[in-house]
C-alpha atoms as a PDB file:
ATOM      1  CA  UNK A   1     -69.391 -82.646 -97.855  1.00  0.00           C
ATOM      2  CA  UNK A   2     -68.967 -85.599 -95.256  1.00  0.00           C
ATOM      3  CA  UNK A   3     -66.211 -83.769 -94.137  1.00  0.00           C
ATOM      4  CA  UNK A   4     -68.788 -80.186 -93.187  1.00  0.00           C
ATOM      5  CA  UNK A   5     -71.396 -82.650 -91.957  1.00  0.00           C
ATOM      6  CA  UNK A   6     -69.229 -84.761 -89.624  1.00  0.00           C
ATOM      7  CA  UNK A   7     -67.434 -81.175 -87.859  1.00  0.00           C
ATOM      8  CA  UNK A   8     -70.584 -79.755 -87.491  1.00  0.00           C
ATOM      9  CA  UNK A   9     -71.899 -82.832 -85.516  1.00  0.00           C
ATOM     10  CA  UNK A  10     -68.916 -83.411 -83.408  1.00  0.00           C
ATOM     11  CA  UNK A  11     -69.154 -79.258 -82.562  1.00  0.00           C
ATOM     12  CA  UNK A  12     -70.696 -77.440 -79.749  1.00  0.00           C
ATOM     13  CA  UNK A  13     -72.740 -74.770 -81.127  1.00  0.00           C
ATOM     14  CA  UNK A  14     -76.246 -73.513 -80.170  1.00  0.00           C
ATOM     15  CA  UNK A  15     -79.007 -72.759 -82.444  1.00  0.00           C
ATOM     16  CA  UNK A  16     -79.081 -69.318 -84.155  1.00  0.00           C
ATOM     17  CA  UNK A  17     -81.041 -66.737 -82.647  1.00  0.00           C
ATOM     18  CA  UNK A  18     -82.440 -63.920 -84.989  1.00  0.00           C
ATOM     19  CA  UNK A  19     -83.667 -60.576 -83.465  1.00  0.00           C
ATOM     20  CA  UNK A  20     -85.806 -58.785 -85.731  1.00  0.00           C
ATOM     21  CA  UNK A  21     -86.415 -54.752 -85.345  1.00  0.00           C
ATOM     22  CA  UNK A  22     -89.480 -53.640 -86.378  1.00  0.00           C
ATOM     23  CA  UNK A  23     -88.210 -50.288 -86.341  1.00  0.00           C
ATOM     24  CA  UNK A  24     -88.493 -48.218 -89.333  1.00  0.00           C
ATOM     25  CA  UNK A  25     -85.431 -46.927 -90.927  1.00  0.00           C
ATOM     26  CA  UNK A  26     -86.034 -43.042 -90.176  1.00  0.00           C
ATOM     27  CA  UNK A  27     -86.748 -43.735 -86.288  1.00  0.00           C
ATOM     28  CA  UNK A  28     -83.343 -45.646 -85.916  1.00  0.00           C
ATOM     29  CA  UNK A  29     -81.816 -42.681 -88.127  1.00  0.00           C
ATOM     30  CA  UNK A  30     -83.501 -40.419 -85.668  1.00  0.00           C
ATOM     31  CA  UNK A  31     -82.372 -42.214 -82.432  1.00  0.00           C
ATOM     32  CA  UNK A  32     -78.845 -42.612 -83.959  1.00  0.00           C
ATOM     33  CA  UNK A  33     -78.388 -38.710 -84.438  1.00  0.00           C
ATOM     34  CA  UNK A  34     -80.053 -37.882 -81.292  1.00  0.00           C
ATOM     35  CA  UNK A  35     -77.418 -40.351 -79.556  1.00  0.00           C
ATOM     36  CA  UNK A  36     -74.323 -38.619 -81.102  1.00  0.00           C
ATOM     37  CA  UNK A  37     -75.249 -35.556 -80.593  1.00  0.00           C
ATOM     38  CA  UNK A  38     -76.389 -35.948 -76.864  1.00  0.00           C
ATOM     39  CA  UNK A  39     -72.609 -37.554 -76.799  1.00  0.00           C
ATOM     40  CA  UNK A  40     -71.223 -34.453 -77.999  1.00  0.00           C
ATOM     41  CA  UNK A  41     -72.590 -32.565 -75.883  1.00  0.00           C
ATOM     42  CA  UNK A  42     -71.779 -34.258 -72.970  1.00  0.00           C
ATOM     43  CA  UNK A  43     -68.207 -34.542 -73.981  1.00  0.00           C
ATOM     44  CA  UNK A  44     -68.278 -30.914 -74.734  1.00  0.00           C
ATOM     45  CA  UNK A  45     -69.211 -30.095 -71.608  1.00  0.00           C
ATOM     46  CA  UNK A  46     -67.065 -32.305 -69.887  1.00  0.00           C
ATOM     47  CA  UNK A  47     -63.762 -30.521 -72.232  1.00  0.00           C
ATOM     48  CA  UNK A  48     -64.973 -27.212 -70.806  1.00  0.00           C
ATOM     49  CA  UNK A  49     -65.583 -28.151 -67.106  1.00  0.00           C
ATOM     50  CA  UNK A  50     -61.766 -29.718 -66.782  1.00  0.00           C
ATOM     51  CA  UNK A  51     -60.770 -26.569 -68.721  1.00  0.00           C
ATOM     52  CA  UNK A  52     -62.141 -24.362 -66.404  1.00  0.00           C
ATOM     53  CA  UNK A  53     -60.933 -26.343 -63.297  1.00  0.00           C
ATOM     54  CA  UNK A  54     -57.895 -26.679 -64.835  1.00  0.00           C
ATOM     55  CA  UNK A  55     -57.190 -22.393 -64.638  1.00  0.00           C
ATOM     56  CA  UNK A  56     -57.287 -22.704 -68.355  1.00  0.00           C
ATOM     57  CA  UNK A  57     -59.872 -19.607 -68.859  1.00  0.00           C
ATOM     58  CA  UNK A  58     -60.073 -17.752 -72.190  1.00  0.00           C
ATOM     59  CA  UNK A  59     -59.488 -13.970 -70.648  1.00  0.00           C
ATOM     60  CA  UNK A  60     -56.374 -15.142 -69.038  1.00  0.00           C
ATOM     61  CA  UNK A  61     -55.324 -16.588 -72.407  1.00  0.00           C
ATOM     62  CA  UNK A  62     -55.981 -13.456 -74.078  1.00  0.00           C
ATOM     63  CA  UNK A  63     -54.105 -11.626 -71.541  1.00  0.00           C
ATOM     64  CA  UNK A  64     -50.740 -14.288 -72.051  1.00  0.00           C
ATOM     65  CA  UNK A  65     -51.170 -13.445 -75.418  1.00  0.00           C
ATOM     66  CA  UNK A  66     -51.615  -9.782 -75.690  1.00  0.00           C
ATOM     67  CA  UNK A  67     -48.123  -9.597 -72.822  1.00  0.00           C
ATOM     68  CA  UNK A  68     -46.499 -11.934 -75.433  1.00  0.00           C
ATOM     69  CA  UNK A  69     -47.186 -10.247 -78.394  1.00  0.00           C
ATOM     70  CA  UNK A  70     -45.818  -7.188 -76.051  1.00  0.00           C
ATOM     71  CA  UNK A  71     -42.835  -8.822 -75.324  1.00  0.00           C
ATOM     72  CA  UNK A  72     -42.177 -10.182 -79.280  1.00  0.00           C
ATOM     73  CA  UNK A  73     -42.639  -6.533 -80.332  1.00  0.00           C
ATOM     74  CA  UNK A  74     -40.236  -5.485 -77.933  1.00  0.00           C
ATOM     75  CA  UNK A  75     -37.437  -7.875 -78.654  1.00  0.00           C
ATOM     76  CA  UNK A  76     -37.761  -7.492 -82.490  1.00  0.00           C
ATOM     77  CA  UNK A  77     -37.137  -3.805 -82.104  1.00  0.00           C
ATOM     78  CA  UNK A  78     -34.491  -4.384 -80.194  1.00  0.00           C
ATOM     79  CA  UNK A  79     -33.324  -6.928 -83.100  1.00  0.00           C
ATOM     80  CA  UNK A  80     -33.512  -4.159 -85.565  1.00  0.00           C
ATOM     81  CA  UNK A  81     -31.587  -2.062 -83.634  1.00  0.00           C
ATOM     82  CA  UNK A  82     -28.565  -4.241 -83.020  1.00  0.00           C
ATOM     83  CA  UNK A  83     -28.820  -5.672 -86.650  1.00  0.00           C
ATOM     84  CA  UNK A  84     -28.543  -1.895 -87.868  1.00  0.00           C
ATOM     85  CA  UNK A  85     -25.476  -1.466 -85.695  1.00  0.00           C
ATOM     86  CA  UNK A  86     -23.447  -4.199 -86.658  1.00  0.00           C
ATOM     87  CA  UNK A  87     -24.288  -3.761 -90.334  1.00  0.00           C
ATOM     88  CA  UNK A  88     -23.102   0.147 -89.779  1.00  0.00           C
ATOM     89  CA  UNK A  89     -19.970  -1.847 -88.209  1.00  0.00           C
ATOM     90  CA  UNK A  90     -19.382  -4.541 -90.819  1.00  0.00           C
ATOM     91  CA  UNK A  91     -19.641  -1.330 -93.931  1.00  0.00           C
END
């Protein structure tokens, strides 16, 4: 105990400030959803402004997509039709 009493003395500390809220509950509750959600918003529309100035728009993605899925169709025919020849080949 002399030990606590004698640190404490020799230390540097100031004295302990309490802040009370005299808030209730519900109205911090309130002002803690409204603040996420006004954050998600703004990062939401800071995600789609970059986007867009980026040339990353959602028609031209479709568009990539639909040529690929073009393109995948095309080559997997072509697939079939080489596979069928060299099994005709190989029998």
């Amino acid at each position: 105990m002399k030990y606590k009493l004698w640190v404490r003395r020799m230390s540097i500390s100031a004295p302990k400030v309490i802040f009370k809220s005299y808030l209730p509950w519900l109205l911090k509750a309130i002002f803690v959803v409204l603040a996420v959600d006004f954050g998600g918003a703004l990062a939401m529309s800071i995600y789609d402004l970059w986007r867009d100035s980026a040339g990353h728009k959602p028609s031209v993605s479709m568009r990539q997509l639909a040529e690929s899925n073009i393109k995948i169709n095309a080559l997997t025919a072509e697939w079939d039709l080489f596979s069928t020849t060299v099994n005709a080949t190989e029998s």
